[in-house]
N, C-alpha and C. Protein backbone atom coordinates (compact mmCIF):
# COMPACT_ATOMS: atom_id res chain seq x y z
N UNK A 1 72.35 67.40 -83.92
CA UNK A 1 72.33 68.45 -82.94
C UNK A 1 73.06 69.69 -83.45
N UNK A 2 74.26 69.34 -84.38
CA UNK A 2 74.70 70.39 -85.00
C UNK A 2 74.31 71.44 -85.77
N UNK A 3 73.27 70.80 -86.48
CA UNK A 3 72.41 70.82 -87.36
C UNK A 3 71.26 71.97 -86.71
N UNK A 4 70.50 71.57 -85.67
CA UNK A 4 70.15 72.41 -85.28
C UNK A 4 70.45 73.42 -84.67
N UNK A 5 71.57 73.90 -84.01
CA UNK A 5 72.71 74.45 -83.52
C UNK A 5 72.64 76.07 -84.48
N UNK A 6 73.58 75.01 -85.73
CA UNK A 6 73.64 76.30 -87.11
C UNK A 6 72.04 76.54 -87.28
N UNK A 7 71.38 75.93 -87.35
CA UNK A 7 70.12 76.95 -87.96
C UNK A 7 69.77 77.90 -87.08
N UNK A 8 69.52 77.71 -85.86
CA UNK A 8 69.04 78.58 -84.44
C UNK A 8 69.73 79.97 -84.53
N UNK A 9 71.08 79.61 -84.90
CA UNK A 9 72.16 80.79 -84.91
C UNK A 9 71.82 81.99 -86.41
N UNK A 10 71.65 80.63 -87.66
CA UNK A 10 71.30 81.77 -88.75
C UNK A 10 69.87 82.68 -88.32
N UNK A 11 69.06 81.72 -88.22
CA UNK A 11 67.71 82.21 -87.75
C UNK A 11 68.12 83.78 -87.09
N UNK A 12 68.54 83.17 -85.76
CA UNK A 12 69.07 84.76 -84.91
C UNK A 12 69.70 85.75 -85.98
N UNK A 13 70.73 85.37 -86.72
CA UNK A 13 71.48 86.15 -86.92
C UNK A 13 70.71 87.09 -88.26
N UNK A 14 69.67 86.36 -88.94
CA UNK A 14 68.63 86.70 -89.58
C UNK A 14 67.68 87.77 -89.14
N UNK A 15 67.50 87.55 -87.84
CA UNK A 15 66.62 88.37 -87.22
C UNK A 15 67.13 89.35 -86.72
N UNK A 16 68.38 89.18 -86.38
CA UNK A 16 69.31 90.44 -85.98
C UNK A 16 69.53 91.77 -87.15
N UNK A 17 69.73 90.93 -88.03
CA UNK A 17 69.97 91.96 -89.47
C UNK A 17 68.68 93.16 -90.23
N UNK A 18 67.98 91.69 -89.66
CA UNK A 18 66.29 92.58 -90.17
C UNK A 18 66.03 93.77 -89.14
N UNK A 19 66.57 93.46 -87.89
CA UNK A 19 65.67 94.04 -86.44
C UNK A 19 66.32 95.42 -86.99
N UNK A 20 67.90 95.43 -87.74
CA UNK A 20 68.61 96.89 -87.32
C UNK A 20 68.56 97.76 -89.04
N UNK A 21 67.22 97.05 -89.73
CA UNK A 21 66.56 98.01 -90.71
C UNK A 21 65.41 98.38 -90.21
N UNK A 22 64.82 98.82 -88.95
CA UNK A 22 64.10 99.69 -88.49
C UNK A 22 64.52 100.72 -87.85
N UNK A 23 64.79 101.76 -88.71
CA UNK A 23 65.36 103.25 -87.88
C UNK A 23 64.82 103.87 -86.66
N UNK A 24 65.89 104.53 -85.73
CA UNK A 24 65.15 105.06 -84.58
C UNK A 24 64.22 106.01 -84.64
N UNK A 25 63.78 106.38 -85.61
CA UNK A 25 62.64 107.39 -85.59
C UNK A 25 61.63 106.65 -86.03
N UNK A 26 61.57 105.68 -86.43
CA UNK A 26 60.21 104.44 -86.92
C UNK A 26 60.25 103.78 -85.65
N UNK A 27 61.18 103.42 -84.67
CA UNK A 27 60.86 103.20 -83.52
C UNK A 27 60.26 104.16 -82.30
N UNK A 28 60.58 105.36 -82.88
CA UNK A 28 59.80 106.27 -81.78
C UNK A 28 58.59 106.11 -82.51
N UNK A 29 58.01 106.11 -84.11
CA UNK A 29 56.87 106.73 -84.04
C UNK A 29 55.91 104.91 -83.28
N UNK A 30 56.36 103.72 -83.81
CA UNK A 30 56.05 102.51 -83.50
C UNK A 30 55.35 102.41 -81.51
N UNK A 31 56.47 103.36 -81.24
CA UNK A 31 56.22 103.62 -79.31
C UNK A 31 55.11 104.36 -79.24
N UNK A 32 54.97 105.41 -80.47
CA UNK A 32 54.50 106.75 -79.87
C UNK A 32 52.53 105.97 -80.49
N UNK A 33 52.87 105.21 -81.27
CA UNK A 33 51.52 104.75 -82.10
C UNK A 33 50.72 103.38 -81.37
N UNK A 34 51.53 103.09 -80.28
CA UNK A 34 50.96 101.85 -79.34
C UNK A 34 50.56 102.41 -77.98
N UNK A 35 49.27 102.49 -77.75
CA UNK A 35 48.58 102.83 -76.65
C UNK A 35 47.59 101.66 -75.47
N UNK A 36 48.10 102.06 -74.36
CA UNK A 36 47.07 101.08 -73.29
C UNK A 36 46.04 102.17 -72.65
N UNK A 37 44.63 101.43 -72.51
CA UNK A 37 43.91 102.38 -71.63
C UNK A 37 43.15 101.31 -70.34
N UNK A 38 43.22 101.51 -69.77
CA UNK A 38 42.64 100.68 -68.37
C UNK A 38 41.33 101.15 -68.35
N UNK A 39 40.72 100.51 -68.80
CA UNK A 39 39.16 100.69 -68.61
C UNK A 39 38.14 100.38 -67.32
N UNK A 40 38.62 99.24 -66.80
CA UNK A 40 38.16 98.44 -65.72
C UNK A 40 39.44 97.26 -64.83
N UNK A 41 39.73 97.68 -63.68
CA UNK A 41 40.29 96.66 -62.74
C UNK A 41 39.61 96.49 -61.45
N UNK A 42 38.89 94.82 -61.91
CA UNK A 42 38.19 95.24 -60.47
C UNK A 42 38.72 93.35 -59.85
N UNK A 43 38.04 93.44 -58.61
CA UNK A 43 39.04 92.29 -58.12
C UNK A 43 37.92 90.86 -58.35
N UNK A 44 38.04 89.60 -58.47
CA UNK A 44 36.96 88.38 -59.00
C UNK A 44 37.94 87.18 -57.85
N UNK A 45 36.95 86.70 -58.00
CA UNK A 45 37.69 85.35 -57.07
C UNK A 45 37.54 84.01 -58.52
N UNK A 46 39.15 83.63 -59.29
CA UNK A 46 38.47 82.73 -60.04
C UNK A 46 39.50 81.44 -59.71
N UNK A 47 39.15 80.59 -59.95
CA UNK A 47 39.70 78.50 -59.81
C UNK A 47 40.15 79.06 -57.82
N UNK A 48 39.51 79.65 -57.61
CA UNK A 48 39.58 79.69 -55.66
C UNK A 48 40.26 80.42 -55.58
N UNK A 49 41.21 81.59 -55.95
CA UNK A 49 42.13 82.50 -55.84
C UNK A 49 41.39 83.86 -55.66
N UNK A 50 41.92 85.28 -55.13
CA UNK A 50 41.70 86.33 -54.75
C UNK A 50 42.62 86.94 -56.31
N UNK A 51 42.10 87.49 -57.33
CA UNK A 51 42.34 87.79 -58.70
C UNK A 51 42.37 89.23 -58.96
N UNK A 52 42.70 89.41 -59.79
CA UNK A 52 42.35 91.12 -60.45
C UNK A 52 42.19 90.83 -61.95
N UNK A 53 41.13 91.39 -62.39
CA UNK A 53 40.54 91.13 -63.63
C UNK A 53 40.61 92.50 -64.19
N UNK A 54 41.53 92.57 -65.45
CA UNK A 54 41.75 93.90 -66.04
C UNK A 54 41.69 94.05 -67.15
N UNK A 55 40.65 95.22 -67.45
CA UNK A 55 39.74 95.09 -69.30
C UNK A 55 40.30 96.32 -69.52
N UNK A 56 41.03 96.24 -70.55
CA UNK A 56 41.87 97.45 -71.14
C UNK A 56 41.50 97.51 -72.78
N UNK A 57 41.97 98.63 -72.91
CA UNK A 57 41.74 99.14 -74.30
C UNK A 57 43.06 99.44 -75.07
N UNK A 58 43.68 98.26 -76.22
CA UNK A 58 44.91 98.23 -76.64
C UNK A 58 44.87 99.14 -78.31
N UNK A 59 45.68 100.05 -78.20
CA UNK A 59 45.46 100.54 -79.96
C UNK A 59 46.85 100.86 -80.11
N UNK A 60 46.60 100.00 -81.77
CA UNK A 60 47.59 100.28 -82.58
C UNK A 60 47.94 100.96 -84.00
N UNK A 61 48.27 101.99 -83.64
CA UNK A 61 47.80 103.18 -84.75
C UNK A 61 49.50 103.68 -85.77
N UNK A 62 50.07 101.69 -85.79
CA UNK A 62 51.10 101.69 -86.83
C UNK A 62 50.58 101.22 -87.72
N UNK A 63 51.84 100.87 -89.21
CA UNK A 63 51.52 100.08 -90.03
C UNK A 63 51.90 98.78 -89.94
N UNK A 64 52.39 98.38 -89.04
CA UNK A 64 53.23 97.26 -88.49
C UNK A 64 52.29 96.41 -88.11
N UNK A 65 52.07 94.64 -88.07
CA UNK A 65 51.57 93.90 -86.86
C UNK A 65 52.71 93.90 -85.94
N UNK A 66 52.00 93.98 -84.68
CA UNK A 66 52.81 93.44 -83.62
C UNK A 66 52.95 92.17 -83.07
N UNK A 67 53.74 91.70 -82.22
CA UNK A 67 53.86 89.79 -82.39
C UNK A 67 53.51 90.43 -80.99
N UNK A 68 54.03 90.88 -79.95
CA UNK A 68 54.07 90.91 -78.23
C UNK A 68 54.49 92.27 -77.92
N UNK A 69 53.65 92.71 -76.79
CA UNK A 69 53.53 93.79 -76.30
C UNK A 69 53.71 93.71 -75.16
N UNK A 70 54.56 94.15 -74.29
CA UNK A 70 54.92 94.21 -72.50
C UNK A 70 54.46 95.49 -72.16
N UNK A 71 53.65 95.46 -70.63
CA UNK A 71 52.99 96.74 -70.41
C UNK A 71 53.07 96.25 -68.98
N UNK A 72 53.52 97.13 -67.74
CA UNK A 72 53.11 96.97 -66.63
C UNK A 72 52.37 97.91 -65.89
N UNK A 73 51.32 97.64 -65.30
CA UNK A 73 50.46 98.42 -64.23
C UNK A 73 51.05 98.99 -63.21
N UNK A 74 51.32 99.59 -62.51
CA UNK A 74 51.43 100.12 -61.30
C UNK A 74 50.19 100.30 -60.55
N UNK A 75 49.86 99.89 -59.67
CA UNK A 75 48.86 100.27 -58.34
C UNK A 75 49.53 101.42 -57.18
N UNK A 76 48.98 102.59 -57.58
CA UNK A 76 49.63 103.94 -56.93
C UNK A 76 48.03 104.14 -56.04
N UNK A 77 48.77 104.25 -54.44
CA UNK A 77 47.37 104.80 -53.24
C UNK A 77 47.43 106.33 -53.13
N UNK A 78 46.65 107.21 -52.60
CA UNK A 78 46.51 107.97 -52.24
C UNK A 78 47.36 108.97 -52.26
N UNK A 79 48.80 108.69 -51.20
CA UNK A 79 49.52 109.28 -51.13
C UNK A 79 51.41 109.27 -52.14
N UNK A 80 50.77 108.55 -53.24
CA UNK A 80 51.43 108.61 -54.57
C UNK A 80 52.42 107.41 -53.96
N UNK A 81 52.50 106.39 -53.07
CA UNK A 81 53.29 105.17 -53.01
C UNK A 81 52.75 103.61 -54.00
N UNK A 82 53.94 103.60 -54.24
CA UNK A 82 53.14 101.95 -55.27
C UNK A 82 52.97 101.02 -54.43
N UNK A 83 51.57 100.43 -54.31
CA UNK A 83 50.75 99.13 -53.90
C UNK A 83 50.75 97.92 -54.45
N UNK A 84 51.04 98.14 -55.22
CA UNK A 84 51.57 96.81 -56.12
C UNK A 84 51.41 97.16 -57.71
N UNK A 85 51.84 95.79 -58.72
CA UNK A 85 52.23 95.91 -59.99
C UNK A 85 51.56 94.65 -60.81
N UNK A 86 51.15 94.87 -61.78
CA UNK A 86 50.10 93.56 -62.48
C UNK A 86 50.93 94.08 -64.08
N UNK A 87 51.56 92.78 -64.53
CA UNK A 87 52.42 92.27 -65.83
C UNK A 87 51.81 92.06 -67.09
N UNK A 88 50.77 92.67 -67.88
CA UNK A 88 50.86 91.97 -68.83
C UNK A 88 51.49 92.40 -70.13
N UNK A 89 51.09 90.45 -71.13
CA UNK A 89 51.68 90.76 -72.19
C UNK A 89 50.78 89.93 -73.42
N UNK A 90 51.04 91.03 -74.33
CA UNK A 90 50.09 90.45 -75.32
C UNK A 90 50.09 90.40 -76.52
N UNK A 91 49.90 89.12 -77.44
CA UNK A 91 49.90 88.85 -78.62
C UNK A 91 49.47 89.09 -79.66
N UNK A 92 49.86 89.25 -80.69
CA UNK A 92 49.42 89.06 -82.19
C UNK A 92 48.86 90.23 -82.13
N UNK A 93 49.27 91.60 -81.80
CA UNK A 93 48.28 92.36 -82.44
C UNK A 93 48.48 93.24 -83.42
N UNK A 94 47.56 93.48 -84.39
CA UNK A 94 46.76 93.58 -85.80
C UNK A 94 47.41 95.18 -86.20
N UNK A 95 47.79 95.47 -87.04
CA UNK A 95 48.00 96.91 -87.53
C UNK A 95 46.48 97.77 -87.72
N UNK A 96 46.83 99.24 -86.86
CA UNK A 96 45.80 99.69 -86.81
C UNK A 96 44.54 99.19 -86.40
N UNK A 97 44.82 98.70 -85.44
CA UNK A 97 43.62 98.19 -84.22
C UNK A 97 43.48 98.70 -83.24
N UNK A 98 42.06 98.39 -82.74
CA UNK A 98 41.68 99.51 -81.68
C UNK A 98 40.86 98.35 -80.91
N UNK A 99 41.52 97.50 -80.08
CA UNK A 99 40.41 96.52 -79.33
C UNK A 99 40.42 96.18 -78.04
N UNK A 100 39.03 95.58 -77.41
CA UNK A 100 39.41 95.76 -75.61
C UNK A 100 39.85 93.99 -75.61
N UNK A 101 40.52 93.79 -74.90
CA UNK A 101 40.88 92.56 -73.85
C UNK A 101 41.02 92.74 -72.57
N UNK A 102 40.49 91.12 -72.07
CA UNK A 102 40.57 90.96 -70.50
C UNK A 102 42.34 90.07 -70.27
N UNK A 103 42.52 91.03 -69.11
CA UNK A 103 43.40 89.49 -68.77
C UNK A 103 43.58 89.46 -66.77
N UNK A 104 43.85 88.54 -66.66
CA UNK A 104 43.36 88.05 -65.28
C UNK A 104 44.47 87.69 -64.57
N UNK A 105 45.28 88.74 -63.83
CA UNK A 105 46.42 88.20 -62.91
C UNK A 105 45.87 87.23 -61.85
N UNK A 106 46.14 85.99 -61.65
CA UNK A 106 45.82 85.30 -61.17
C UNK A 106 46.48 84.86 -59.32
N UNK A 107 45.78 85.01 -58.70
CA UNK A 107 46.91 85.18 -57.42
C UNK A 107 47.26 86.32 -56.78
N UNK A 108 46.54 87.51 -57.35
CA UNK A 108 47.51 88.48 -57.10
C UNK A 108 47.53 88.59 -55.69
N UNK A 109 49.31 89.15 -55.20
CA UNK A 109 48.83 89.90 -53.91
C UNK A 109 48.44 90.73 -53.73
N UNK A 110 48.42 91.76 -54.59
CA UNK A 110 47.93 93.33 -54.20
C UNK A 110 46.39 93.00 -54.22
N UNK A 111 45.48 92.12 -54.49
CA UNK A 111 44.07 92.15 -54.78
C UNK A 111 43.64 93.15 -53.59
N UNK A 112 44.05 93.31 -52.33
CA UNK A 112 43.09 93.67 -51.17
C UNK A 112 43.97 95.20 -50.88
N UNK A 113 44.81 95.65 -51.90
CA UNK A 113 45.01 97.16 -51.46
C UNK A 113 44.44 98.06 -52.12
N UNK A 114 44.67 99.02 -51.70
CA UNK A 114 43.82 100.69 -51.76
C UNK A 114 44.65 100.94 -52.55
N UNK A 115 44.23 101.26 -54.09
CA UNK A 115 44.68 101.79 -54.75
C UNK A 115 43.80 103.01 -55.17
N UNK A 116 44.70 104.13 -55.81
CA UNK A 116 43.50 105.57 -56.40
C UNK A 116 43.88 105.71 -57.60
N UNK A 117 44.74 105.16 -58.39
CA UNK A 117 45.06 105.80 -59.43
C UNK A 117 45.90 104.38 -60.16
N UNK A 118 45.96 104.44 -61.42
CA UNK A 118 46.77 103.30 -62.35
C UNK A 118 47.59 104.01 -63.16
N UNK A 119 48.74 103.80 -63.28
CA UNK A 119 50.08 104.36 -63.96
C UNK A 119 50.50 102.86 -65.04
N UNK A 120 50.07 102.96 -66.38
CA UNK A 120 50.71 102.13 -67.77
C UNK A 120 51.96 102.72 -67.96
N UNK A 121 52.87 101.89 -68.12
CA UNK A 121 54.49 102.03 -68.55
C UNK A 121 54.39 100.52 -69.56
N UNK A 122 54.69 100.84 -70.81
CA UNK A 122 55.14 100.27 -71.70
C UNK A 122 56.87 99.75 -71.58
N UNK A 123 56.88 98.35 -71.64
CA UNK A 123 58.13 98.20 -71.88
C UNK A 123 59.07 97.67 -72.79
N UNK A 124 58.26 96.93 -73.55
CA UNK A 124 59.24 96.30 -74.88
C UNK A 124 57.95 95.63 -75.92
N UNK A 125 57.92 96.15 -76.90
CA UNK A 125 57.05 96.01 -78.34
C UNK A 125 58.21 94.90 -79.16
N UNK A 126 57.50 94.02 -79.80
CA UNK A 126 58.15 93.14 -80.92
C UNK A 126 57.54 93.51 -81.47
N UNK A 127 57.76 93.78 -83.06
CA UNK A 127 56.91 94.01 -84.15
C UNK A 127 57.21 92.94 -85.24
N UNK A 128 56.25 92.88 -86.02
CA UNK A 128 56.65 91.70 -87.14
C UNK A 128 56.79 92.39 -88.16
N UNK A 129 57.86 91.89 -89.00
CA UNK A 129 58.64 92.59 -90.29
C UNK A 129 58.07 91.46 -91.00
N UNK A 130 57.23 92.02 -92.29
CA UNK A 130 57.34 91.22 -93.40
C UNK A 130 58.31 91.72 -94.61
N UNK A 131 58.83 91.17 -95.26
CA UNK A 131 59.81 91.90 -96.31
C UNK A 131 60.26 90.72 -97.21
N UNK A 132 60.41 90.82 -98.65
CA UNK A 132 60.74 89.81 -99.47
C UNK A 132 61.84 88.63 -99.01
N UNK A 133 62.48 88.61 -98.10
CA UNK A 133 62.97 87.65 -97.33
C UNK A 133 62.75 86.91 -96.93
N UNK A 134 61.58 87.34 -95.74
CA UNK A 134 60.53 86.57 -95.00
C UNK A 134 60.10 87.27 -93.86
N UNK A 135 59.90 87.00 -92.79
CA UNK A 135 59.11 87.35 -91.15
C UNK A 135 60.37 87.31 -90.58
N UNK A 136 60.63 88.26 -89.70
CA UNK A 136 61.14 88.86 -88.27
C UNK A 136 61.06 89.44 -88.34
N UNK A 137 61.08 89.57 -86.48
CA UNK A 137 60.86 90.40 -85.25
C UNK A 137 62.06 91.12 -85.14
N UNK A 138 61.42 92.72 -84.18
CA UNK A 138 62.72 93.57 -84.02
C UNK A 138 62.27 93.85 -82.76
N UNK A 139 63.18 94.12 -81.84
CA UNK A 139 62.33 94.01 -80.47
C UNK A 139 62.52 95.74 -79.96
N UNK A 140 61.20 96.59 -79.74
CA UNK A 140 61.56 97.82 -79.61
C UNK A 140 61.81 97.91 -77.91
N UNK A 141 62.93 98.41 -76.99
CA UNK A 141 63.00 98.64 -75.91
C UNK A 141 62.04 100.13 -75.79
N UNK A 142 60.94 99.98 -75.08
CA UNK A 142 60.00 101.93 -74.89
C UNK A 142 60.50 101.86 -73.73
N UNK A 143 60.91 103.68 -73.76
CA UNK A 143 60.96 104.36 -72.73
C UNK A 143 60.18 104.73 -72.06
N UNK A 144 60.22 104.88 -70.73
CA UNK A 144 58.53 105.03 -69.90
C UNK A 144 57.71 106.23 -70.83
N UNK A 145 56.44 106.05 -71.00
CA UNK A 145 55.53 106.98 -70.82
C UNK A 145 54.66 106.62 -70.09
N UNK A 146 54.18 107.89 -69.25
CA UNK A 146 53.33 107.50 -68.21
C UNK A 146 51.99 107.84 -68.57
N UNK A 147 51.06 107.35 -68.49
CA UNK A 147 49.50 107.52 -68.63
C UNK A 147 49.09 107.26 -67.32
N UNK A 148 48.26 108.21 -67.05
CA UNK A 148 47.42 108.30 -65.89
C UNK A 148 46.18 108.36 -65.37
N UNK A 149 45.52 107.39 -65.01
CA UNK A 149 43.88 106.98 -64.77
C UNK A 149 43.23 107.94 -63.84
């Protein structure tokens, strides 16, 4: 148990060292080079649930792969109040990619409100470091940018 203990810790402490050779201006451009576009949210009934099914358009216009990407939706009505919020997060993606995925909040409650408009806020990018060492992640905290549907 010890054993695994110390490795968990080098591991971290490995990944810690790597994460803080990515400078803050390779982290702005890393923020500024990861884009969401909401193409389609429309609502599906799937395994008996009231759903929201959302086909977006993810690009990544670093040199980096990314391991996980956090992005939350906002559902903004009419009169600019939020209706609700749909979470996703997503894997493995490819340096310099430009591709659509579905993903399917399952349950949602907001399925049955009036929404007019979708607000993307990015919130935390992992990127994968390869380097004669080996692989880790540096986890970028993004500051809101707002995109607007």
């Amino acid at each position: 148990m010890k054993k695994l203990l110390t490795l968990l810790l080098v591991c971290a402490l490995g990944a810690a060292a790597t994460a803080q050779e990515i400078t803050p201006y390779t982290q702005y451009k890393i923020n500024e080079g990861v884009s969401l576009e909401v193409t389609k949210l429309k609502r599906v009934e799937q395994y008996g649930w009231d759903s929201f099914e959302v086909t977006y358009r993810l690009k990544n216009n670093t040199k980096f792969d990314l391991f996980k990407v956090d992005v939350t939706l906002y559902l903004v009505d009419k009169n600019d109040n939020q209706v609700g919020t749909v979470e996703i997060h997503d894997f493995k993606v490819p340096k310099n990619s430009d591709t659509e995925y579905t993903y399917v909040d399952l349950k949602s409650p907001y399925v049955n409100e009036k929404y007019n408009k979708i607000v993307v806020v990015k919130n935390n990018i992992e990127v994968q470091i390869e380097d004669p060492k080996g692989t880790s992640l540096a986890k970028i905290n993004c500051t809101p940018s707002f995109s607007m549907r």
